[in-house]
PDB file of N, CA and C in Angstrom:
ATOM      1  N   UNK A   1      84.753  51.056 -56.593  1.00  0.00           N
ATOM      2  CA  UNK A   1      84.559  50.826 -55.177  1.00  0.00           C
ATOM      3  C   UNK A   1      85.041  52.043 -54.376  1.00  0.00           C
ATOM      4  N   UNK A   2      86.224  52.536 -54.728  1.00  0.00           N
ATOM      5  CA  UNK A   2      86.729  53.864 -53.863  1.00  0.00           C
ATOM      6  C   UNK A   2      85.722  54.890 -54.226  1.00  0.00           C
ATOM      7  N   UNK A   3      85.115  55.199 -55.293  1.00  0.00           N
ATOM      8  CA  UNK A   3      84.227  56.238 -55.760  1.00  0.00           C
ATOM      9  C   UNK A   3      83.244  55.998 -55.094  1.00  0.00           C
ATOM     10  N   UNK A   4      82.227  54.957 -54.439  1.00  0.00           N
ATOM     11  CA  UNK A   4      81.438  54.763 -53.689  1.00  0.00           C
ATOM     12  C   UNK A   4      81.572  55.093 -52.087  1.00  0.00           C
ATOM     13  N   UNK A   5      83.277  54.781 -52.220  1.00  0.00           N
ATOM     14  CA  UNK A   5      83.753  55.516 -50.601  1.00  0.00           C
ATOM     15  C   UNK A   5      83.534  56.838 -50.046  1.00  0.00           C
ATOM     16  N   UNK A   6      83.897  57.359 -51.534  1.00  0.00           N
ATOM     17  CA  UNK A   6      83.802  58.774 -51.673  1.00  0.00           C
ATOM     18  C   UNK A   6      82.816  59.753 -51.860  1.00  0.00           C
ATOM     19  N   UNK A   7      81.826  58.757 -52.354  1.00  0.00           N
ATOM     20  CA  UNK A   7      80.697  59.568 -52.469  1.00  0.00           C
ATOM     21  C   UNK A   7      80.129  59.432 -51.346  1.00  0.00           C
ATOM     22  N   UNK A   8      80.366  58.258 -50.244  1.00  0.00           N
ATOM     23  CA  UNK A   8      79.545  58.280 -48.983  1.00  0.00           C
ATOM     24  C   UNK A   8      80.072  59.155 -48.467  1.00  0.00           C
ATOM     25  N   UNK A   9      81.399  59.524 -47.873  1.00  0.00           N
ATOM     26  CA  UNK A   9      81.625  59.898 -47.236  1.00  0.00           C
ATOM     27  C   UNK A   9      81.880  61.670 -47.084  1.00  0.00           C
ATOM     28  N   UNK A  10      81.572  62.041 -48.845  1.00  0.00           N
ATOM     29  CA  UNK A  10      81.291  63.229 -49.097  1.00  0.00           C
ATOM     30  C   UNK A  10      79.318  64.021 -48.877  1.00  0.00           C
ATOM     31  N   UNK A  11      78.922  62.674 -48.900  1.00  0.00           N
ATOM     32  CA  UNK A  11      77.237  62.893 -48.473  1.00  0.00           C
ATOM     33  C   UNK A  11      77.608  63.220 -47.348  1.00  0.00           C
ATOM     34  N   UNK A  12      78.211  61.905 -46.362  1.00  0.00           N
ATOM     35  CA  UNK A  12      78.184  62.252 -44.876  1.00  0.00           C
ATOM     36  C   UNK A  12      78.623  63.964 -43.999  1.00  0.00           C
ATOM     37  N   UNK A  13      79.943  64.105 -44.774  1.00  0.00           N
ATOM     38  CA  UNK A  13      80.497  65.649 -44.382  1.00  0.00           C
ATOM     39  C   UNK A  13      79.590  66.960 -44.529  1.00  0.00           C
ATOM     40  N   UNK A  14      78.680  66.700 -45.957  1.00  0.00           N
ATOM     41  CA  UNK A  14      77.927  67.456 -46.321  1.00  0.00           C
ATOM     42  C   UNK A  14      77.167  67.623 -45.467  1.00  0.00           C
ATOM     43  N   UNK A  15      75.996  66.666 -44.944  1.00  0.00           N
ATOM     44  CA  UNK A  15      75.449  66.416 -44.056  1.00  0.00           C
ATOM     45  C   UNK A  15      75.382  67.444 -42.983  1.00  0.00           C
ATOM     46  N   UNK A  16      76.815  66.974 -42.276  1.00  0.00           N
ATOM     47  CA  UNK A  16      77.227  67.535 -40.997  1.00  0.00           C
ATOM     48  C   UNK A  16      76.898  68.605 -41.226  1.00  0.00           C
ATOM     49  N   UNK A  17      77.709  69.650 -42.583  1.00  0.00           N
ATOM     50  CA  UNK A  17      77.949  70.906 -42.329  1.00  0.00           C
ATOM     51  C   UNK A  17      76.631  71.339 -43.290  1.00  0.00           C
ATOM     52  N   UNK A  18      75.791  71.192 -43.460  1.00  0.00           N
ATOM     53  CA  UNK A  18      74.224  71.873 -43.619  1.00  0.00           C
ATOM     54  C   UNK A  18      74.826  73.154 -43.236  1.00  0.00           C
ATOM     55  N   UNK A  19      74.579  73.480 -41.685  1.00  0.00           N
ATOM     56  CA  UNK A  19      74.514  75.035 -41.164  1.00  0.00           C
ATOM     57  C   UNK A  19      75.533  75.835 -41.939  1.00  0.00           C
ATOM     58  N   UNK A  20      76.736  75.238 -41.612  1.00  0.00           N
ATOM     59  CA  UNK A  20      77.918  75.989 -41.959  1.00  0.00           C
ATOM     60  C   UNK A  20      77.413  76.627 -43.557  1.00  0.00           C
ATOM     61  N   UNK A  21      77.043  75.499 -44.626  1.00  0.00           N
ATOM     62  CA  UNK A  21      77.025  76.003 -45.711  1.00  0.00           C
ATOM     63  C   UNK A  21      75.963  77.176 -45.774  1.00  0.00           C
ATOM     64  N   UNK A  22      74.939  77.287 -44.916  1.00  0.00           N
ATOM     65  CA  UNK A  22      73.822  77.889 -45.410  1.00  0.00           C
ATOM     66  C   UNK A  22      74.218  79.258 -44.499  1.00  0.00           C
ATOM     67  N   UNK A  23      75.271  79.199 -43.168  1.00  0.00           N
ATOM     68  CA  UNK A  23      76.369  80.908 -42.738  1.00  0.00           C
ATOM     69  C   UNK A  23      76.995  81.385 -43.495  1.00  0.00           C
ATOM     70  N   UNK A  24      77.503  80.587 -44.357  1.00  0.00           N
ATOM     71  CA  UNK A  24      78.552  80.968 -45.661  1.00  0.00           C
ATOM     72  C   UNK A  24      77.544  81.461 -46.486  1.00  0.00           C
ATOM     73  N   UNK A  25      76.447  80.907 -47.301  1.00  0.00           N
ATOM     74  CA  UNK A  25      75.443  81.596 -48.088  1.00  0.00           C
ATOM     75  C   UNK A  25      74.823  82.880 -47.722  1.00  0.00           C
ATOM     76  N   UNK A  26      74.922  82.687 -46.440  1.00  0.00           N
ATOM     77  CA  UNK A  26      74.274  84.303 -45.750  1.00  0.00           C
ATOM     78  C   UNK A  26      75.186  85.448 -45.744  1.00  0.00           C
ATOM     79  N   UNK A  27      76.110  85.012 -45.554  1.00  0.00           N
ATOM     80  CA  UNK A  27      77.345  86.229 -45.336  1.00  0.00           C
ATOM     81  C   UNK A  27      77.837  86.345 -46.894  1.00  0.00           C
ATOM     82  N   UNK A  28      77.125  85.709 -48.519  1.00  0.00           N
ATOM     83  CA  UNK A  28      77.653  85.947 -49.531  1.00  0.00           C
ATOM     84  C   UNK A  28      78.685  85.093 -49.839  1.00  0.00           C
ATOM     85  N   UNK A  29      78.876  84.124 -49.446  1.00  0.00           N
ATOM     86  CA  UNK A  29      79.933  83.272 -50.086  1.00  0.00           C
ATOM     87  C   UNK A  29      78.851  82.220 -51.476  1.00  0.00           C
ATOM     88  N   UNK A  30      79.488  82.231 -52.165  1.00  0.00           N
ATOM     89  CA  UNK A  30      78.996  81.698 -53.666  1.00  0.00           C
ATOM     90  C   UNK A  30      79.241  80.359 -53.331  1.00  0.00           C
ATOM     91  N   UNK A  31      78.169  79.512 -54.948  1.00  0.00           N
ATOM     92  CA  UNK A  31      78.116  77.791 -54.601  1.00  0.00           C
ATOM     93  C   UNK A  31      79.709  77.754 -55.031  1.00  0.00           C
ATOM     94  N   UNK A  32      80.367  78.427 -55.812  1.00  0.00           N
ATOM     95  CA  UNK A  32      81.983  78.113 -56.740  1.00  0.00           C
ATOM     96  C   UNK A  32      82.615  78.025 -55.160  1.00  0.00           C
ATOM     97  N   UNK A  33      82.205  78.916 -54.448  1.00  0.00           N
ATOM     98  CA  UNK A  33      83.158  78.774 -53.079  1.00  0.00           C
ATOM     99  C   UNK A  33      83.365  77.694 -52.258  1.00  0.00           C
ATOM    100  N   UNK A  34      81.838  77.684 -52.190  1.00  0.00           N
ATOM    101  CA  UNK A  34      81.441  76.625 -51.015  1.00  0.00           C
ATOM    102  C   UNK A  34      81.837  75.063 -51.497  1.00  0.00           C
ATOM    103  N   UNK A  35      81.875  74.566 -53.146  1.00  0.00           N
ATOM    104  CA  UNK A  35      82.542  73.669 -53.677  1.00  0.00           C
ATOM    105  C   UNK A  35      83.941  73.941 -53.532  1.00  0.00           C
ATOM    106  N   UNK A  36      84.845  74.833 -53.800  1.00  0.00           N
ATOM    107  CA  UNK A  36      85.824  74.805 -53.740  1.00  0.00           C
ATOM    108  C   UNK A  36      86.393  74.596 -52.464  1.00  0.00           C
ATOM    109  N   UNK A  37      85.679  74.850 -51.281  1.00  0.00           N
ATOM    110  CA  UNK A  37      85.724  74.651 -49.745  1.00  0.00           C
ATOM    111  C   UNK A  37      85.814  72.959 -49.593  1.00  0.00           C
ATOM    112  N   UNK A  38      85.374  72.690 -50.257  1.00  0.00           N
ATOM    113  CA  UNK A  38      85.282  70.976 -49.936  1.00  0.00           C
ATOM    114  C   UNK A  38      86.145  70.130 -50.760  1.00  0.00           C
ATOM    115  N   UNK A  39      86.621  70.685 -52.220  1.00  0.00           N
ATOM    116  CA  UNK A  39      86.948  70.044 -53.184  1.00  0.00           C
ATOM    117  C   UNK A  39      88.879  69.704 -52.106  1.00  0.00           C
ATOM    118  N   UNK A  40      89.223  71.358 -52.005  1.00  0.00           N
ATOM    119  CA  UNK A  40      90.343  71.455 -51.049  1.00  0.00           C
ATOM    120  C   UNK A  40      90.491  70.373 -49.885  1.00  0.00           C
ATOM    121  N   UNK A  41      89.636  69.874 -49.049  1.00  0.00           N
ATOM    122  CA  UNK A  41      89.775  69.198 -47.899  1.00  0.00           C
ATOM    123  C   UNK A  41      89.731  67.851 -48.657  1.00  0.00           C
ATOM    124  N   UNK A  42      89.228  67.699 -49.418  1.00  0.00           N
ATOM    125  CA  UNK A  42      89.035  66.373 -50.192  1.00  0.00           C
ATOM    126  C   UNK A  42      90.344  65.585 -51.196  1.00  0.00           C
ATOM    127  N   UNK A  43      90.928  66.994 -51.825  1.00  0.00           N
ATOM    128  CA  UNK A  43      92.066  66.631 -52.839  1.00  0.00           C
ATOM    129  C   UNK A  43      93.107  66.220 -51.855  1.00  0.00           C
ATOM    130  N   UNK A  44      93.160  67.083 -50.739  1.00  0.00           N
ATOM    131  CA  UNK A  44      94.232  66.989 -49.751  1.00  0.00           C
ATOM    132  C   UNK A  44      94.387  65.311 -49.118  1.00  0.00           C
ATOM    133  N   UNK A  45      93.298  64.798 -48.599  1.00  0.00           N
ATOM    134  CA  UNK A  45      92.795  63.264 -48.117  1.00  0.00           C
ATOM    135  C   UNK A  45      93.647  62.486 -49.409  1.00  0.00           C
ATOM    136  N   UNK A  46      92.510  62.887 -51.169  1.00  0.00           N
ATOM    137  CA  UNK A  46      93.285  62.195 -51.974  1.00  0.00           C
ATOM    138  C   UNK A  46      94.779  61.852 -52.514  1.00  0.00           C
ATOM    139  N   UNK A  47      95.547  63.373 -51.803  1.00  0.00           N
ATOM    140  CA  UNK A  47      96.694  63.170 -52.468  1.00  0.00           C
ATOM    141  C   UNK A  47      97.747  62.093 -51.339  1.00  0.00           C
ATOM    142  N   UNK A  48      97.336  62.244 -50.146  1.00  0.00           N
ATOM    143  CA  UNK A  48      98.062  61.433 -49.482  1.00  0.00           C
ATOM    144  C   UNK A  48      97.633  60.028 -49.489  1.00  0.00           C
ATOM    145  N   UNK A  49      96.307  59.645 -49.794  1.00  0.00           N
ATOM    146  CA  UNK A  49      96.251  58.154 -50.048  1.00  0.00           C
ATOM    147  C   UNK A  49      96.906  57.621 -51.385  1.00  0.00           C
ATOM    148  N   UNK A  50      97.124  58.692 -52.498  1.00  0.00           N
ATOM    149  CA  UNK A  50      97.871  58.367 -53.551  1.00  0.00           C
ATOM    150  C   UNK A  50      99.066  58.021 -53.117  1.00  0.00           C
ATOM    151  N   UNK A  51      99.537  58.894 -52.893  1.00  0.00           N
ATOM    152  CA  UNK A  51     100.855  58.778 -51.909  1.00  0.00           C
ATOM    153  C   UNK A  51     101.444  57.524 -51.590  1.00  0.00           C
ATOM    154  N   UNK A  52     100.833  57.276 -51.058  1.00  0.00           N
ATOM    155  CA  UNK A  52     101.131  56.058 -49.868  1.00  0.00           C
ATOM    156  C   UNK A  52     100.834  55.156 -50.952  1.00  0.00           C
ATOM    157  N   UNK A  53      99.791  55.192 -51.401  1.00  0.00           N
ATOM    158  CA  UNK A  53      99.286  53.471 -53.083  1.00  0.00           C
ATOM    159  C   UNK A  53     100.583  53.734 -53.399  1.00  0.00           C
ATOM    160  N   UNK A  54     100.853  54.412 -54.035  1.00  0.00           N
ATOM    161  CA  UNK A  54     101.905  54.202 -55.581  1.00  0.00           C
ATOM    162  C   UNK A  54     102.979  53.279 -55.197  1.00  0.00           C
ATOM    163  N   UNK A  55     104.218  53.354 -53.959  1.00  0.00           N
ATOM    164  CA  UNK A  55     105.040  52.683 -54.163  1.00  0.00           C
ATOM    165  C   UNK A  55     104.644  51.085 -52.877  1.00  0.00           C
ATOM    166  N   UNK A  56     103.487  51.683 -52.709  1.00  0.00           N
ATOM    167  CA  UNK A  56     102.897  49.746 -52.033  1.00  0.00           C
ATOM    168  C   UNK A  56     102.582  49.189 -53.360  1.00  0.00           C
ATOM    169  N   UNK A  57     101.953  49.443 -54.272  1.00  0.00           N
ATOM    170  CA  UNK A  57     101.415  49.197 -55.442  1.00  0.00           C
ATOM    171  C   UNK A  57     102.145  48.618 -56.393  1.00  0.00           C
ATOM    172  N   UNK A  58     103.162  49.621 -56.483  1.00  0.00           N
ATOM    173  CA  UNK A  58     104.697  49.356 -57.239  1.00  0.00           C
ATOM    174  C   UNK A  58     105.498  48.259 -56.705  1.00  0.00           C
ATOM    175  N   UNK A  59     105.843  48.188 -55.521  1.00  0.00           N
ATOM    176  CA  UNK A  59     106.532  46.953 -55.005  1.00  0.00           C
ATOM    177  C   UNK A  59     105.468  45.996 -55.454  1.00  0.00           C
ATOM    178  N   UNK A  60     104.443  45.458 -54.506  1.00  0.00           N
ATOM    179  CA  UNK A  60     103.695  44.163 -55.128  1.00  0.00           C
ATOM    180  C   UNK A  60     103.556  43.967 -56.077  1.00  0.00           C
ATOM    181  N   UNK A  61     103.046  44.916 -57.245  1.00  0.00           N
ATOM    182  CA  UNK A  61     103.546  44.382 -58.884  1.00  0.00           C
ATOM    183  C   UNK A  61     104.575  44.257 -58.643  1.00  0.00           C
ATOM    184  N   UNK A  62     105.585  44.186 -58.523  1.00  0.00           N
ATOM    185  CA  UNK A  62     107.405  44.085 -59.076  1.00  0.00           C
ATOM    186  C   UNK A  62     107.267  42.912 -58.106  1.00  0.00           C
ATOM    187  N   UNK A  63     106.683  42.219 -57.075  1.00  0.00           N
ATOM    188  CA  UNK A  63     106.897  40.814 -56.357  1.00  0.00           C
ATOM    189  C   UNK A  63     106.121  40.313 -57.052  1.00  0.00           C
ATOM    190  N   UNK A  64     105.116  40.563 -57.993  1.00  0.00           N
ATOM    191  CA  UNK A  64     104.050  39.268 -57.827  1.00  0.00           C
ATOM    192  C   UNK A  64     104.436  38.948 -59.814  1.00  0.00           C
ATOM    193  N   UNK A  65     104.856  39.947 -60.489  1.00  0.00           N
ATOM    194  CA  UNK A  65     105.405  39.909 -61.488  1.00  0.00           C
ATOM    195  C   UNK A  65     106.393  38.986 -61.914  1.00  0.00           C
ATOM    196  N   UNK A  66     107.585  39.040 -60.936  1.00  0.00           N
ATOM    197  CA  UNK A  66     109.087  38.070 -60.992  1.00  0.00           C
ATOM    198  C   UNK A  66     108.258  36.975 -61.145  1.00  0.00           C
ATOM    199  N   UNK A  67     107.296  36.524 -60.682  1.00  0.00           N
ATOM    200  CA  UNK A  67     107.207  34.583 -60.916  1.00  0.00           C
ATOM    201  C   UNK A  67     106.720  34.226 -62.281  1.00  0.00           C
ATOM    202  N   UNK A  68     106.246  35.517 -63.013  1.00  0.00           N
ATOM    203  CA  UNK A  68     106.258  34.304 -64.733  1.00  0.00           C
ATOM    204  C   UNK A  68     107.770  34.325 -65.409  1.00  0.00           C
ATOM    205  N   UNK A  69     107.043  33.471 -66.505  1.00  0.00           N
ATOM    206  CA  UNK A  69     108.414  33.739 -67.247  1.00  0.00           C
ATOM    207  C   UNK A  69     108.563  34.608 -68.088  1.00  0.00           C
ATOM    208  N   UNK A  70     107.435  35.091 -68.772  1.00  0.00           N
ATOM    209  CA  UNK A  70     107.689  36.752 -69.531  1.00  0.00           C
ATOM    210  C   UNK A  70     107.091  37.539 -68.714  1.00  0.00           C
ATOM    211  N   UNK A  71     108.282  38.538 -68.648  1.00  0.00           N
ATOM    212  CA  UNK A  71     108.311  39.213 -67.373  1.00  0.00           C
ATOM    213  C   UNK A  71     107.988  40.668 -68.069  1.00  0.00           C
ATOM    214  N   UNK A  72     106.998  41.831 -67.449  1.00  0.00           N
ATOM    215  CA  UNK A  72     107.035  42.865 -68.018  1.00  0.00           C
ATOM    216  C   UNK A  72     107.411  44.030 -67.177  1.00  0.00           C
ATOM    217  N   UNK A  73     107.794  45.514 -67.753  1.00  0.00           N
ATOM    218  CA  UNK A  73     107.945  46.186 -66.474  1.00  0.00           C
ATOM    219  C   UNK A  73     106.715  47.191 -66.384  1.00  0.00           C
ATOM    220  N   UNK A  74     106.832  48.048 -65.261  1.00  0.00           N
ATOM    221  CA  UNK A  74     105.531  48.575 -65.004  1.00  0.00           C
ATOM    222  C   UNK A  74     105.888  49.980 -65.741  1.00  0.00           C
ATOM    223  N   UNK A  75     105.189  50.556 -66.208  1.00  0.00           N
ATOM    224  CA  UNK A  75     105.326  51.704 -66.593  1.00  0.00           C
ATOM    225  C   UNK A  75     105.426  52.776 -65.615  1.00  0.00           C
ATOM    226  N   UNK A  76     105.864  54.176 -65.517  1.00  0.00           N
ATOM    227  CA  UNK A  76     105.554  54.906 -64.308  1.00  0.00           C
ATOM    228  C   UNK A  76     104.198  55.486 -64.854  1.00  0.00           C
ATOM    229  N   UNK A  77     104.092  55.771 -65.899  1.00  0.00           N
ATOM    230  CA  UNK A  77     102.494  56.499 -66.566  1.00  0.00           C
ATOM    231  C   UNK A  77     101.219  55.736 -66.144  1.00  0.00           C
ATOM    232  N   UNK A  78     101.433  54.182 -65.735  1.00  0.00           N
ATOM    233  CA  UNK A  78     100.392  53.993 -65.365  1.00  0.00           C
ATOM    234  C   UNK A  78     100.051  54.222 -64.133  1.00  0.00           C
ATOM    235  N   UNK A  79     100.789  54.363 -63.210  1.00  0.00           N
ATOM    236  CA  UNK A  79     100.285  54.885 -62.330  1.00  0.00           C
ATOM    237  C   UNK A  79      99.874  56.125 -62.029  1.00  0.00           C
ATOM    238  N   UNK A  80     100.558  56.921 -62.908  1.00  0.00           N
ATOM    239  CA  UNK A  80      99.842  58.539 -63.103  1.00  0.00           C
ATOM    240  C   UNK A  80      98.685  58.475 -63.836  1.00  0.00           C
ATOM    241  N   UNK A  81      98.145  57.542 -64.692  1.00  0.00           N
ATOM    242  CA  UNK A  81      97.109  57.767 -65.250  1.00  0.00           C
ATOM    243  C   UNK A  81      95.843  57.303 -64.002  1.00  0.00           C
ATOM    244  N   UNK A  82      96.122  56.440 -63.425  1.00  0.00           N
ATOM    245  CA  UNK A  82      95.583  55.908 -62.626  1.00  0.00           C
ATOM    246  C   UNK A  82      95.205  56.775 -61.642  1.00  0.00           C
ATOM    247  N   UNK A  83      96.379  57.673 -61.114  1.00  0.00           N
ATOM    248  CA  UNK A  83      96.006  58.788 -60.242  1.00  0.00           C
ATOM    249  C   UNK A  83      94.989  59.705 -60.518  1.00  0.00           C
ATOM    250  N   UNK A  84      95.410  60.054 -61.792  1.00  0.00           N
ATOM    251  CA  UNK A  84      94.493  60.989 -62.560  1.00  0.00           C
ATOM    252  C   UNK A  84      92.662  60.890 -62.712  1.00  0.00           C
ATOM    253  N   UNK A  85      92.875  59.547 -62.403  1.00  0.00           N
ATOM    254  CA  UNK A  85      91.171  58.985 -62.757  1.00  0.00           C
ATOM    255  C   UNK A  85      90.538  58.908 -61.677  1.00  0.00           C
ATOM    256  N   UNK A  86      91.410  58.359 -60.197  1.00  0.00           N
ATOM    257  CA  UNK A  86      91.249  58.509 -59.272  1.00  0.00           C
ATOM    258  C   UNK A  86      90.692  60.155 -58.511  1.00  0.00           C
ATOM    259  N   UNK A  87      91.822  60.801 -58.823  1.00  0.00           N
ATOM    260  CA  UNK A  87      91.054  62.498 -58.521  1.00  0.00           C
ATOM    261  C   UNK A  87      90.011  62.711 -59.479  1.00  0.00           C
ATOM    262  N   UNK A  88      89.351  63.147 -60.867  1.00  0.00           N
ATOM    263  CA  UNK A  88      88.748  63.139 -61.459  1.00  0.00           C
ATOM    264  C   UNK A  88      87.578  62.243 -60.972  1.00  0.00           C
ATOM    265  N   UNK A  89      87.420  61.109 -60.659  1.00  0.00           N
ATOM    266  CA  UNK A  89      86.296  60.783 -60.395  1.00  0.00           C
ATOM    267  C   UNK A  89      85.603  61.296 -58.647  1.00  0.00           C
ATOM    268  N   UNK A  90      86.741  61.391 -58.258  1.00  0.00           N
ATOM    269  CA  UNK A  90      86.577  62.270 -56.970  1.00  0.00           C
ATOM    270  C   UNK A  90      86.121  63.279 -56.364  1.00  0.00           C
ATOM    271  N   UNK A  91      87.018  64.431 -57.336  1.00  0.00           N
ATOM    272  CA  UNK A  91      86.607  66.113 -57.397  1.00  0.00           C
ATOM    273  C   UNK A  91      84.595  66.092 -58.383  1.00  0.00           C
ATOM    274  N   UNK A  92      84.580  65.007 -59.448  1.00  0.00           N
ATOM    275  CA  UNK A  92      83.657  65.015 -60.021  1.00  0.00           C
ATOM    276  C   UNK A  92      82.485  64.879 -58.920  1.00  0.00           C
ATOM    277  N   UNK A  93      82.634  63.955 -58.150  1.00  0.00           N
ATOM    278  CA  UNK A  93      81.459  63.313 -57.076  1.00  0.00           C
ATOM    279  C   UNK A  93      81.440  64.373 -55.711  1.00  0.00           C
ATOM    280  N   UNK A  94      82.984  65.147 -55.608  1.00  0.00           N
ATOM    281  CA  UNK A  94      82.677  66.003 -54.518  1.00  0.00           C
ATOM    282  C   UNK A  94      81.639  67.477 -55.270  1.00  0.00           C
ATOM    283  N   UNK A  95      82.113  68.079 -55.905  1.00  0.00           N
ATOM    284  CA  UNK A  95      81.292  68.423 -56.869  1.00  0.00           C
ATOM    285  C   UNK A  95      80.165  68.582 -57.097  1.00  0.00           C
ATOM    286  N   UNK A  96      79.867  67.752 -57.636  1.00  0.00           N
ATOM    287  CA  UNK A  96      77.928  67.311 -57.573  1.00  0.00           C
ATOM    288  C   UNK A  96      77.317  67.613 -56.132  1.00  0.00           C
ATOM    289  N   UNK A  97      78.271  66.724 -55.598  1.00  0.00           N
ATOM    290  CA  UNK A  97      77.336  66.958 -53.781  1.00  0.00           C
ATOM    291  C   UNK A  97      77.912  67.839 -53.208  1.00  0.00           C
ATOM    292  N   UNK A  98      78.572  68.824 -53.369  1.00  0.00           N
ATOM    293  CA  UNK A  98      78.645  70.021 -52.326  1.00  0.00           C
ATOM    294  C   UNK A  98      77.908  70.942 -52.658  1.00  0.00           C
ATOM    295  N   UNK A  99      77.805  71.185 -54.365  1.00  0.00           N
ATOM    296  CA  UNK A  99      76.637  72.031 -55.174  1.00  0.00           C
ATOM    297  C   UNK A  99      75.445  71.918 -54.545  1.00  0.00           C
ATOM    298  N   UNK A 100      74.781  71.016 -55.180  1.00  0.00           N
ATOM    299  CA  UNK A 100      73.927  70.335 -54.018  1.00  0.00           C
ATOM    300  C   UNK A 100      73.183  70.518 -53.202  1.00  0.00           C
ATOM    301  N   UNK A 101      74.356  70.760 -52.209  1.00  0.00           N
ATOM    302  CA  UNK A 101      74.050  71.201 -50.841  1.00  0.00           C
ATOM    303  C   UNK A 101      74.219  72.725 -50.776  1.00  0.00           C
ATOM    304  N   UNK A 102      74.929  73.561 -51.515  1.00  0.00           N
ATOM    305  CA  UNK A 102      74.800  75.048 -51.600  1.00  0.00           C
ATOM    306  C   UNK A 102      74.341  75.329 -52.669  1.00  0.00           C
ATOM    307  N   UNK A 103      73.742  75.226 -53.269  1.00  0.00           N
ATOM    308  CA  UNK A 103      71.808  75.705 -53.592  1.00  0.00           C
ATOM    309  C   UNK A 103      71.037  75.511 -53.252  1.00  0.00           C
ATOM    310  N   UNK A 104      71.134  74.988 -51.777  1.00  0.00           N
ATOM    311  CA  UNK A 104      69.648  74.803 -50.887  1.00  0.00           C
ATOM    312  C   UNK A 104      69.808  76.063 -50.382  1.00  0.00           C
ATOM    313  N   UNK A 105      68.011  76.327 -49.969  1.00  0.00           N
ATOM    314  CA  UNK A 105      68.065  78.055 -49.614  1.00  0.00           C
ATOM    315  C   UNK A 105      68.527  77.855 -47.973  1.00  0.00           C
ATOM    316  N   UNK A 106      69.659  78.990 -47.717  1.00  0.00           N
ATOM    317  CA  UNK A 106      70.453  78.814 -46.515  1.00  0.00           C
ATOM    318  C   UNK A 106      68.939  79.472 -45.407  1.00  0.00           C
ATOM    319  N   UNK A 107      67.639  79.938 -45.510  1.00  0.00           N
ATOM    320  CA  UNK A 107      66.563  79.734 -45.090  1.00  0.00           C
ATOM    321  C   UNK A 107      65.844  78.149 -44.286  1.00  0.00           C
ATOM    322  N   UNK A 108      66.308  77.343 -45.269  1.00  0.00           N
ATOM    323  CA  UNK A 108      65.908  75.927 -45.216  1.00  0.00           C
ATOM    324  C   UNK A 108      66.610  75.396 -44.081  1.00  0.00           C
ATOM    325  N   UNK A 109      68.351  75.321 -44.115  1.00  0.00           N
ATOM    326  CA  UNK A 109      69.169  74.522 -43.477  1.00  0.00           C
ATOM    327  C   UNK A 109      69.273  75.381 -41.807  1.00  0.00           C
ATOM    328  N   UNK A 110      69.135  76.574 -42.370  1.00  0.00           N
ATOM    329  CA  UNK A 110      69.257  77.075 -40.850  1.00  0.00           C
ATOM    330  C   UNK A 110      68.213  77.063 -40.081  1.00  0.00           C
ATOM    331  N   UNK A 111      66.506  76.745 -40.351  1.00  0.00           N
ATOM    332  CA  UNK A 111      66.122  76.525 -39.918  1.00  0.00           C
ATOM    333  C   UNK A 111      65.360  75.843 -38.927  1.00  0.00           C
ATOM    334  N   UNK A 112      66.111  74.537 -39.074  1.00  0.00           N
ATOM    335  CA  UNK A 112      65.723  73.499 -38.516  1.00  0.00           C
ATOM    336  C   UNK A 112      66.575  73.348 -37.397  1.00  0.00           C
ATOM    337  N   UNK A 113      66.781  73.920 -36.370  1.00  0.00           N
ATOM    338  CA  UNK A 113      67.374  74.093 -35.175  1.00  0.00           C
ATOM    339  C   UNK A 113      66.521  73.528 -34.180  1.00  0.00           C
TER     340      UNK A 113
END
């Protein structure tokens, strides 16, 4: 479900910045760039919503846990693994669609003014 967030909302940005990508293509900036331009604004968003999950996440397991009677504890790895899959499926989907969008010929995007 968050990967669907992400992929909308990485279409949507893309979107916007058409021009920008296809000024950057003109002046020589590469697709490695122009992905790495987005991957940055994107990891940054991800790392603070990680942020903020882990110890909301952590408390409500540790409340909703206490009421059985075999009780387990949480690992800290799972939540790093969790993180991990979280960026990875992220950077993967920003990725795809910023490429994408900088291999269109910057001819195309700037033209439509």
């Amino acid at each position: 479900l968050a990967a669907l967030g992400v992929f909308g909302l990485i279409v949507q940005v893309t979107e916007q910045r058409v021009k920008e990508i296809g000024i950057r293509k003109v002046l020589g900036a590469s697709v490695q760039s122009i992905v790495m331009l987005f991957s940055k604004d994107f990891l940054k968003t991800i790392a603070v919503a990680i942020i903020i999950a882990i110890p909301i996440g952590w408390y409500a397991m540790l409340q909703w846990l206490q009421d059985y009677a075999y009780r387990i504890e949480i690992k800290w790895w799972v939540f790093g693994l969790a993180a991990s899959v979280v960026i990875g499926i992220a950077m993967l989907t920003v990725g795809i669609q910023s490429a994408k969008k900088a291999f269109i010929n910057p001819a195309k995007s700037l033209k439509t003014e």
